[in-house]
N, C-alpha and C. Protein backbone atom coordinates (compact mmCIF):
# COMPACT_ATOMS: atom_id res chain seq x y z
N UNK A 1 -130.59 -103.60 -181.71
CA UNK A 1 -130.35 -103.23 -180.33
C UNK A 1 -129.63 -104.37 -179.64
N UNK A 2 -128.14 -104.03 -179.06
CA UNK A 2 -127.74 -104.83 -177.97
C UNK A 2 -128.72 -104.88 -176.69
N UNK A 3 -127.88 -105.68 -176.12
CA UNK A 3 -128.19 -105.96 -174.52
C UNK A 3 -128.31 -104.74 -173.52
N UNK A 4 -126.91 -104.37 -173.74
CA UNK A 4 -126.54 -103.10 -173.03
C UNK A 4 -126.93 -101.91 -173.58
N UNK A 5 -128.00 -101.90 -175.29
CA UNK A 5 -128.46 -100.60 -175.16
C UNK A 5 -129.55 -100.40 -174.70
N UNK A 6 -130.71 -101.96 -174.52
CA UNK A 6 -131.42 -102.31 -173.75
C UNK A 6 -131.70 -101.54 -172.55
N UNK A 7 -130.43 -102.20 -171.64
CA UNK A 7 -130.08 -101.68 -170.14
C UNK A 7 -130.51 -100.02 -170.47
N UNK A 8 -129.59 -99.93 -170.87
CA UNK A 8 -128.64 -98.04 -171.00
C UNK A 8 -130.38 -97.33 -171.51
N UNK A 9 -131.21 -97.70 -171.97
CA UNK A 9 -132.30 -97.35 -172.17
C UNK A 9 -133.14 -97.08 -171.13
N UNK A 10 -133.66 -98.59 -170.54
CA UNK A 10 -133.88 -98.77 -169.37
C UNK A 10 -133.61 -98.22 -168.09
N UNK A 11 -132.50 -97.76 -167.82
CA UNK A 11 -131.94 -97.29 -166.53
C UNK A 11 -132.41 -95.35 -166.74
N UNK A 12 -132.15 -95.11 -168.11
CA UNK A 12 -132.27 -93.77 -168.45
C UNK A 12 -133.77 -93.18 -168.53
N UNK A 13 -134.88 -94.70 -168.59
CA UNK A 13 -136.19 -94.17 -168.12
C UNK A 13 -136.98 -94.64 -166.91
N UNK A 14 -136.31 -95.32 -166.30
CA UNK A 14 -137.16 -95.93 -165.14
C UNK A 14 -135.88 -95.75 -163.91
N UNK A 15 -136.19 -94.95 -162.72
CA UNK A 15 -135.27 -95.20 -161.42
C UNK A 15 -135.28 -96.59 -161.41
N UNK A 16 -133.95 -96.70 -160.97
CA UNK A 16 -133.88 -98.39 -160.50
C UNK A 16 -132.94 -98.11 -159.48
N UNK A 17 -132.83 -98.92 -158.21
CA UNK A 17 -131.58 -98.96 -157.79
C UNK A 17 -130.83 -100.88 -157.77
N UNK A 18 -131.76 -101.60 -159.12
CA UNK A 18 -131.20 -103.10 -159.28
C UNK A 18 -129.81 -102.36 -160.08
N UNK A 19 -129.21 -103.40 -159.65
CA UNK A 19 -127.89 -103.75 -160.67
C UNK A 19 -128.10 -103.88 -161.90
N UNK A 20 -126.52 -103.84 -162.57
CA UNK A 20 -126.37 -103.94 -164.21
C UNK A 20 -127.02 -105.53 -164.54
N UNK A 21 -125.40 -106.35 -163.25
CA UNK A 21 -126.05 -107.65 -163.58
C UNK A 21 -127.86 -108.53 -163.47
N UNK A 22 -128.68 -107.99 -162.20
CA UNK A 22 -129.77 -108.56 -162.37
C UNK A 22 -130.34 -108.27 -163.66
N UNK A 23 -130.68 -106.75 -164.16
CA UNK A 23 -131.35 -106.41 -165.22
C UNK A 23 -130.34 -107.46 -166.80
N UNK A 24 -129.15 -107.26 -166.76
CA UNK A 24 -128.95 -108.23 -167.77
C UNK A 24 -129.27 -109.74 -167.95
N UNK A 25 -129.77 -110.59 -166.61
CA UNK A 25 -129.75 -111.32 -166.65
C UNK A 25 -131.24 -111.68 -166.62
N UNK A 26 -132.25 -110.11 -166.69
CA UNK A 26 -133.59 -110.68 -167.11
C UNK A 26 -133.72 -110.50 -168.59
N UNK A 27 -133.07 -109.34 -169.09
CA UNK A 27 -132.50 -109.14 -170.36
C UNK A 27 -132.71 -111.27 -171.27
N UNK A 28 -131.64 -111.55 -170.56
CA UNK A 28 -131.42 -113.26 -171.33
C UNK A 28 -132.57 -114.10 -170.90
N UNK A 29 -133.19 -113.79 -169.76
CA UNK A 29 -134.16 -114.47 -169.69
C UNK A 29 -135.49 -114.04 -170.92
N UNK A 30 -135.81 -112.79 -170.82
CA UNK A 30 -136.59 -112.24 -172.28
C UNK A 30 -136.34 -113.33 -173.75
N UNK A 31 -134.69 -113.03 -174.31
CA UNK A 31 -134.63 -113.34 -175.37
C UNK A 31 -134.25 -115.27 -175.36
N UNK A 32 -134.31 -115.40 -174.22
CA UNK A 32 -134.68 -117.06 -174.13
C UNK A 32 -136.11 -117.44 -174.24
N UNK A 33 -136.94 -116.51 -173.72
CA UNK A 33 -138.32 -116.77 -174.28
C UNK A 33 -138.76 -116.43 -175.63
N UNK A 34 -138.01 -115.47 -176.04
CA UNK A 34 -138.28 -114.99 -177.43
C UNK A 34 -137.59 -116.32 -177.94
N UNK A 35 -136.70 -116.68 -177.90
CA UNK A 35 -136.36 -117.95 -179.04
C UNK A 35 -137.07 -119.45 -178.90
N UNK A 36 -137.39 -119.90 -177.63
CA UNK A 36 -138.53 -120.71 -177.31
C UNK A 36 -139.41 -120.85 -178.01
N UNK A 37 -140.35 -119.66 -177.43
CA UNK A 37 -141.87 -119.62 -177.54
C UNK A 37 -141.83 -119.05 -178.93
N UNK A 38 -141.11 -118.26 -179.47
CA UNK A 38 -141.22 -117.82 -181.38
C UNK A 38 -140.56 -118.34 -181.96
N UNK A 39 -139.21 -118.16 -182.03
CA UNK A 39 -138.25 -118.40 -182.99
C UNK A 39 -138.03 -119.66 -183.72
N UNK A 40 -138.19 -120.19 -182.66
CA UNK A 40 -137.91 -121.94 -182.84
C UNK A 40 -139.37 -122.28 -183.43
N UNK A 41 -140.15 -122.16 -183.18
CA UNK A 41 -141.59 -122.68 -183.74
C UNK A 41 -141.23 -122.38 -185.31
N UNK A 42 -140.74 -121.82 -185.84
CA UNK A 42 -140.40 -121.69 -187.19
C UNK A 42 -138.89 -122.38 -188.21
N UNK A 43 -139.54 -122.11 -189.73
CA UNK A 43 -138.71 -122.64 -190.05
C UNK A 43 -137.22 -121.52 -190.17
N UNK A 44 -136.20 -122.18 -190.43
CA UNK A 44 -134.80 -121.56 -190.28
C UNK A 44 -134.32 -120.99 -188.85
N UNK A 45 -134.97 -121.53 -188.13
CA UNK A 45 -134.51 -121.45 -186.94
C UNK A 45 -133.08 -121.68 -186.44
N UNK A 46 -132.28 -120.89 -186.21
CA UNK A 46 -130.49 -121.65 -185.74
C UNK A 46 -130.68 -122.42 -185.16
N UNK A 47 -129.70 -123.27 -185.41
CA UNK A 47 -130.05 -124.79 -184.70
C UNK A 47 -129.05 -124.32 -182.92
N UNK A 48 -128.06 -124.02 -183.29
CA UNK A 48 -127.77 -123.79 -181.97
C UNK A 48 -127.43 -122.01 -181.74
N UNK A 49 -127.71 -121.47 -180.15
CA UNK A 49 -127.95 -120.05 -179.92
C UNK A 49 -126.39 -119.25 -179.84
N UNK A 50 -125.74 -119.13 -180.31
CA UNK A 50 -124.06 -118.93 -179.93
C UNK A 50 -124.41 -117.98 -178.82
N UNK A 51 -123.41 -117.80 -177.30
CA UNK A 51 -123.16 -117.61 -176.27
C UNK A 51 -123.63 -115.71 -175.90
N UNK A 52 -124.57 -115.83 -175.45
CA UNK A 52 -124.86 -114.45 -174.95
C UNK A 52 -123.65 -113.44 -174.47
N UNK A 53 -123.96 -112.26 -174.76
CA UNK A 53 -123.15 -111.70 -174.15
C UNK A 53 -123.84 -110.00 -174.31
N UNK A 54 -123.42 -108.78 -173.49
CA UNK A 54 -124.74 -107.70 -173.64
C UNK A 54 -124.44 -106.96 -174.61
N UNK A 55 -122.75 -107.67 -175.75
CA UNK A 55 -122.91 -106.82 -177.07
C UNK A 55 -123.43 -107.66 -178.19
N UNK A 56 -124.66 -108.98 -177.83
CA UNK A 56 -124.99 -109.44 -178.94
C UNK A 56 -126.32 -109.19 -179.19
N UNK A 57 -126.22 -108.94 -180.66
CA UNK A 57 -127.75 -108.03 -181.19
C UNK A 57 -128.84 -108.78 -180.66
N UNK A 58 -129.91 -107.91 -180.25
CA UNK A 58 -131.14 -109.19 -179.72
C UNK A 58 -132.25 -109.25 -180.68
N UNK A 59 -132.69 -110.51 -180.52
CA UNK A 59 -133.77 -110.80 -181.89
C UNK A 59 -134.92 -109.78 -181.99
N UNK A 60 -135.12 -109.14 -181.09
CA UNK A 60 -136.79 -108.23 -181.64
C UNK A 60 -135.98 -106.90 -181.91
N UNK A 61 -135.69 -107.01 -183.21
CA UNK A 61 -135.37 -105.19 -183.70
C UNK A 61 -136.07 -103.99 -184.01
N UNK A 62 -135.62 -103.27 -184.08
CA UNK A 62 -136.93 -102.06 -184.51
C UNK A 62 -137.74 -102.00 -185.56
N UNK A 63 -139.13 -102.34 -185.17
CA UNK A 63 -139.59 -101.28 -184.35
C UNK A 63 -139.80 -101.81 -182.88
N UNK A 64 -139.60 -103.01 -182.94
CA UNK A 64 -139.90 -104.04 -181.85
C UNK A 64 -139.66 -104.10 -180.62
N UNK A 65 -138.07 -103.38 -180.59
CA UNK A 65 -137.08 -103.71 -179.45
C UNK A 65 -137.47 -103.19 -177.96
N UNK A 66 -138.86 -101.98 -178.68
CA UNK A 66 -139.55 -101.81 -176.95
C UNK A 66 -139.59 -102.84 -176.37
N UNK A 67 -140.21 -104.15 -176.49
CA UNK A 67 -140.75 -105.23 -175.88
C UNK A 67 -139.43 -105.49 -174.62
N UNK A 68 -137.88 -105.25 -175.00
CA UNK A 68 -137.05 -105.28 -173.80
C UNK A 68 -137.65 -103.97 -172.30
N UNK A 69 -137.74 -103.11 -173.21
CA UNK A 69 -137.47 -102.28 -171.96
C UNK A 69 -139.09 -102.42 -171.36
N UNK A 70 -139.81 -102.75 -172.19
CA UNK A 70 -141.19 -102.92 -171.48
C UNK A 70 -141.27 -103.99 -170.31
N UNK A 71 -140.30 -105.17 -170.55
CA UNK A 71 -140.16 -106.55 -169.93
C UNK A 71 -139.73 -105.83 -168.52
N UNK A 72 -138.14 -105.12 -168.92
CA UNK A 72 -137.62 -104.80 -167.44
C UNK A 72 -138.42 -103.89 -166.78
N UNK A 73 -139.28 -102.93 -167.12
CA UNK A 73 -140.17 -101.89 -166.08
C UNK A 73 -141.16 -103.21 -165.61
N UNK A 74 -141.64 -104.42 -166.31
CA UNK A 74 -142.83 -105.14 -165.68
C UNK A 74 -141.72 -106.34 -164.43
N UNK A 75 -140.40 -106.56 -165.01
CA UNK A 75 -139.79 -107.15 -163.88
C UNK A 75 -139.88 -106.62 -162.35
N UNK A 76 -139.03 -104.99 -162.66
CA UNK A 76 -138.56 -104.57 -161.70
C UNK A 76 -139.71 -103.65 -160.60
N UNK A 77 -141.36 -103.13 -161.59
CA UNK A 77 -142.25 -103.65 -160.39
C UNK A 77 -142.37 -104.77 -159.83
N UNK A 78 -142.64 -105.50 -160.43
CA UNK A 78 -142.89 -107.00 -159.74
C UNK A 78 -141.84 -107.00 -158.68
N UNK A 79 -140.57 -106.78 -158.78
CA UNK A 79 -139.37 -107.21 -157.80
C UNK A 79 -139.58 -106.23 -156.29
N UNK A 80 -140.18 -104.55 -156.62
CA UNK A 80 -140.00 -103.89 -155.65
C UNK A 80 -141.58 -104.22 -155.03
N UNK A 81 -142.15 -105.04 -155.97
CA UNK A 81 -143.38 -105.47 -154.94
C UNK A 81 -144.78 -104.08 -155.44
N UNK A 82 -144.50 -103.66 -156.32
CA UNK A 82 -145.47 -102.42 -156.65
C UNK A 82 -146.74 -102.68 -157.78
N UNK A 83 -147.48 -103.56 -157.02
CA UNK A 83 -149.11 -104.20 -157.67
C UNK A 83 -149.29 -103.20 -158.48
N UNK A 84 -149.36 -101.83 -158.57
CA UNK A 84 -150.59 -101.19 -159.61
C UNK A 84 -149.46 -100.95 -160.56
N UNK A 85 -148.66 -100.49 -160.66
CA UNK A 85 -147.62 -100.44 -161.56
C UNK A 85 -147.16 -101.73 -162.35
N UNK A 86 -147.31 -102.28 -161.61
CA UNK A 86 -147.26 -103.99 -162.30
C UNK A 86 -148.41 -103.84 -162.86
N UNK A 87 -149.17 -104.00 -162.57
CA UNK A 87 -150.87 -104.26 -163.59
C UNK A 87 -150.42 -104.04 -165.11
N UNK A 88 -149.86 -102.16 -164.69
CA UNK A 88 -149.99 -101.62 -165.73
C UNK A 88 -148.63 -102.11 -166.88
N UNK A 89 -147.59 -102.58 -166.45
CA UNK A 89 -146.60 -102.39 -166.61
C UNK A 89 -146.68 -104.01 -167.37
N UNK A 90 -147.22 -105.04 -167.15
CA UNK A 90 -147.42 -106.18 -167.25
C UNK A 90 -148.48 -106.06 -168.69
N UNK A 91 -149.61 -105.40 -168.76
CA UNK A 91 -150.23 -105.14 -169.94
C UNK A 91 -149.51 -104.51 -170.96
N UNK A 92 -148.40 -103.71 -170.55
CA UNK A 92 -147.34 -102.86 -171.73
C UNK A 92 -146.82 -103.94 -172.23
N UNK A 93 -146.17 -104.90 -171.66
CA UNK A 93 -145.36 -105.86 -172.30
C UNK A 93 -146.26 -106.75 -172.99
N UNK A 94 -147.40 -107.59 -172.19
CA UNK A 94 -148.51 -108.44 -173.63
C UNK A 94 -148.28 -107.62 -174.40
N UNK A 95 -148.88 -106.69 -174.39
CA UNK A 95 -149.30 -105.47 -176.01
C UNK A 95 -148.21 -105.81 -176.84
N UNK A 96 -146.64 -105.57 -176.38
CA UNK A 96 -145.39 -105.59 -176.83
C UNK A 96 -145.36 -106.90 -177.76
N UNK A 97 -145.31 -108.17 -176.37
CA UNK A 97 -144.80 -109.37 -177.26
C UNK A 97 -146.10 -109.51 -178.14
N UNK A 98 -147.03 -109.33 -178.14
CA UNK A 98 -147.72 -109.53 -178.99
C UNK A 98 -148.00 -109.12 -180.23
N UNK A 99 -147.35 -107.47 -180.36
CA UNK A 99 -147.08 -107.21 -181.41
C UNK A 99 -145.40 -107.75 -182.25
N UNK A 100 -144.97 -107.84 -181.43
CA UNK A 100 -143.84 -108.78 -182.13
C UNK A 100 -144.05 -110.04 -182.31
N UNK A 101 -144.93 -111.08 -181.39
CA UNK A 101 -144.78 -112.07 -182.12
C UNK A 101 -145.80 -112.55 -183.26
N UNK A 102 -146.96 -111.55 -183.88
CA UNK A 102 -147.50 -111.20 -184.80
C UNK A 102 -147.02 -111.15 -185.98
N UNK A 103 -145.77 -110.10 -185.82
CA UNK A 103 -145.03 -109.86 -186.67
C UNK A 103 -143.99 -110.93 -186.94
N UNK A 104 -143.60 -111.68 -186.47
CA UNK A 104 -142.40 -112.82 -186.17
C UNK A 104 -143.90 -113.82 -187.26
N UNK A 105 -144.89 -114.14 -186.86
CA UNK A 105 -145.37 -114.70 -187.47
C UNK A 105 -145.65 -114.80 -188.43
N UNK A 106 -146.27 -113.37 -189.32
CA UNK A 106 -146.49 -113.03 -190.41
C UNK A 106 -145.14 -112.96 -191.62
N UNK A 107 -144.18 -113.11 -190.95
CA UNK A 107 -142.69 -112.72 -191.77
C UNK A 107 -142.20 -114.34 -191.69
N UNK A 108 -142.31 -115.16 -191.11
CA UNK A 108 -141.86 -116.47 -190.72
C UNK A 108 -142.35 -117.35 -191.30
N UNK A 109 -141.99 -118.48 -191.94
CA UNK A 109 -142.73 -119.70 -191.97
C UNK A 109 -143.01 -120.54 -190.98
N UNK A 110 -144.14 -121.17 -190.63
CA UNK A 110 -143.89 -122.04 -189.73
C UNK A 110 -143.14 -123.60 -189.94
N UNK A 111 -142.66 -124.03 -188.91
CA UNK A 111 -142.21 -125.32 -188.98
C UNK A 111 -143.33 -126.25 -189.37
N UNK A 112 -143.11 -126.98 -190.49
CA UNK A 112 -143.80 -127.75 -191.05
C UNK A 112 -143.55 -129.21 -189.90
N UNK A 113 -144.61 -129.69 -190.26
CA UNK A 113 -145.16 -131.49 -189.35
C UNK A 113 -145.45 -131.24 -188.31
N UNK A 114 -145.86 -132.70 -187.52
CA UNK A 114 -146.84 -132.43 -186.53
C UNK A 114 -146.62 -132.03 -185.25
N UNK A 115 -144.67 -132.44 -184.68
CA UNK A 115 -144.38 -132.33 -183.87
C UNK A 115 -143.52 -131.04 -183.86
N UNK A 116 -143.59 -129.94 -182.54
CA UNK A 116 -142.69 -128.76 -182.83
C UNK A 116 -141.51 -129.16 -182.31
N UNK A 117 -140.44 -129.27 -181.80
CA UNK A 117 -139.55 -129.29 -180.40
C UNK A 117 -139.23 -127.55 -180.25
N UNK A 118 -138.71 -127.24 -179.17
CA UNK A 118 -138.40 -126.40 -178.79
C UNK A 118 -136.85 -126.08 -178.71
C-alpha cells in the first residue's frame, strides 16, 4: 500500500472535510514512527530512509496496512475535537500497531548489543 492508497481509503470511509495535504502529512508522521520505534530497533535496518513521497510503498503491508487508516480516523477525531470517538478510535489503532509490531518482531531480528540508536 502507497500513501495515496492510504488516503483514497481513508477519505472513502470516514467524512472528512481535512485536506489531501494534512492527512498525508500524518500519513509520514505514522511511518516515521513505524521506522523509529520498530524498524530501526532491528537488524537490517536501511541505514538511510530515501525521500517520501505518497507513491512510496509504506512499511506495514498486508495484512497490516489497516494500522494507516486506523491512525488517520484516531487523528482526525482528535483534530475535530470528538472525545468518544477518539476513545474508540485511539484503541483501534493500539490494537493495530500492536499487532504489527508483534509481527515486525517475530519476523525481525533484533539489533544485537547494548546500545539501540534510533
Amino acid at each position: 500500500m502507497t500513501a495515496r492508497e492510504a488516503i483514497e481509503e481513508f477519505r472513502e470511509s470516514y467524512p472528512s472535510s481535512l485536506g489531501v495535504d494534512k492527512i498525508s502529512d500524518w500519513i509520514r508522521e505514522l511511518e516515521g514512527k513505524i521506522i523509529l520505534e520498530i524498524v530501526n530497533t532491528h537488524e537490517g535496518a536501511p541505514a538511510v530512509r530515501h525521500a517520501f513521497t505518497d507513491d512510496t510503498p509504506l512499511t506495514a503491508a498486508e495484512p497490516y496496512s489497516a494500522l494507516y487508516t486506523a491512525y488517520l480516523r484516531m487523528k482526525c477525531d482528535l483534530e475535530y475535537g470528538d472525545v468518544e470517538r477518539y476513545k474508540t478510535s485511539g484503541a483501534v489503532f493500539a490494537a493495530a500497531w500492536a499487532d504489527f509490531a508483534n509481527y515486525y518482531n517475530r519476523t525481525h531480528a533484533p539489533k544485537s548489543g547494548a546500545m539501540l540508536k534510533a
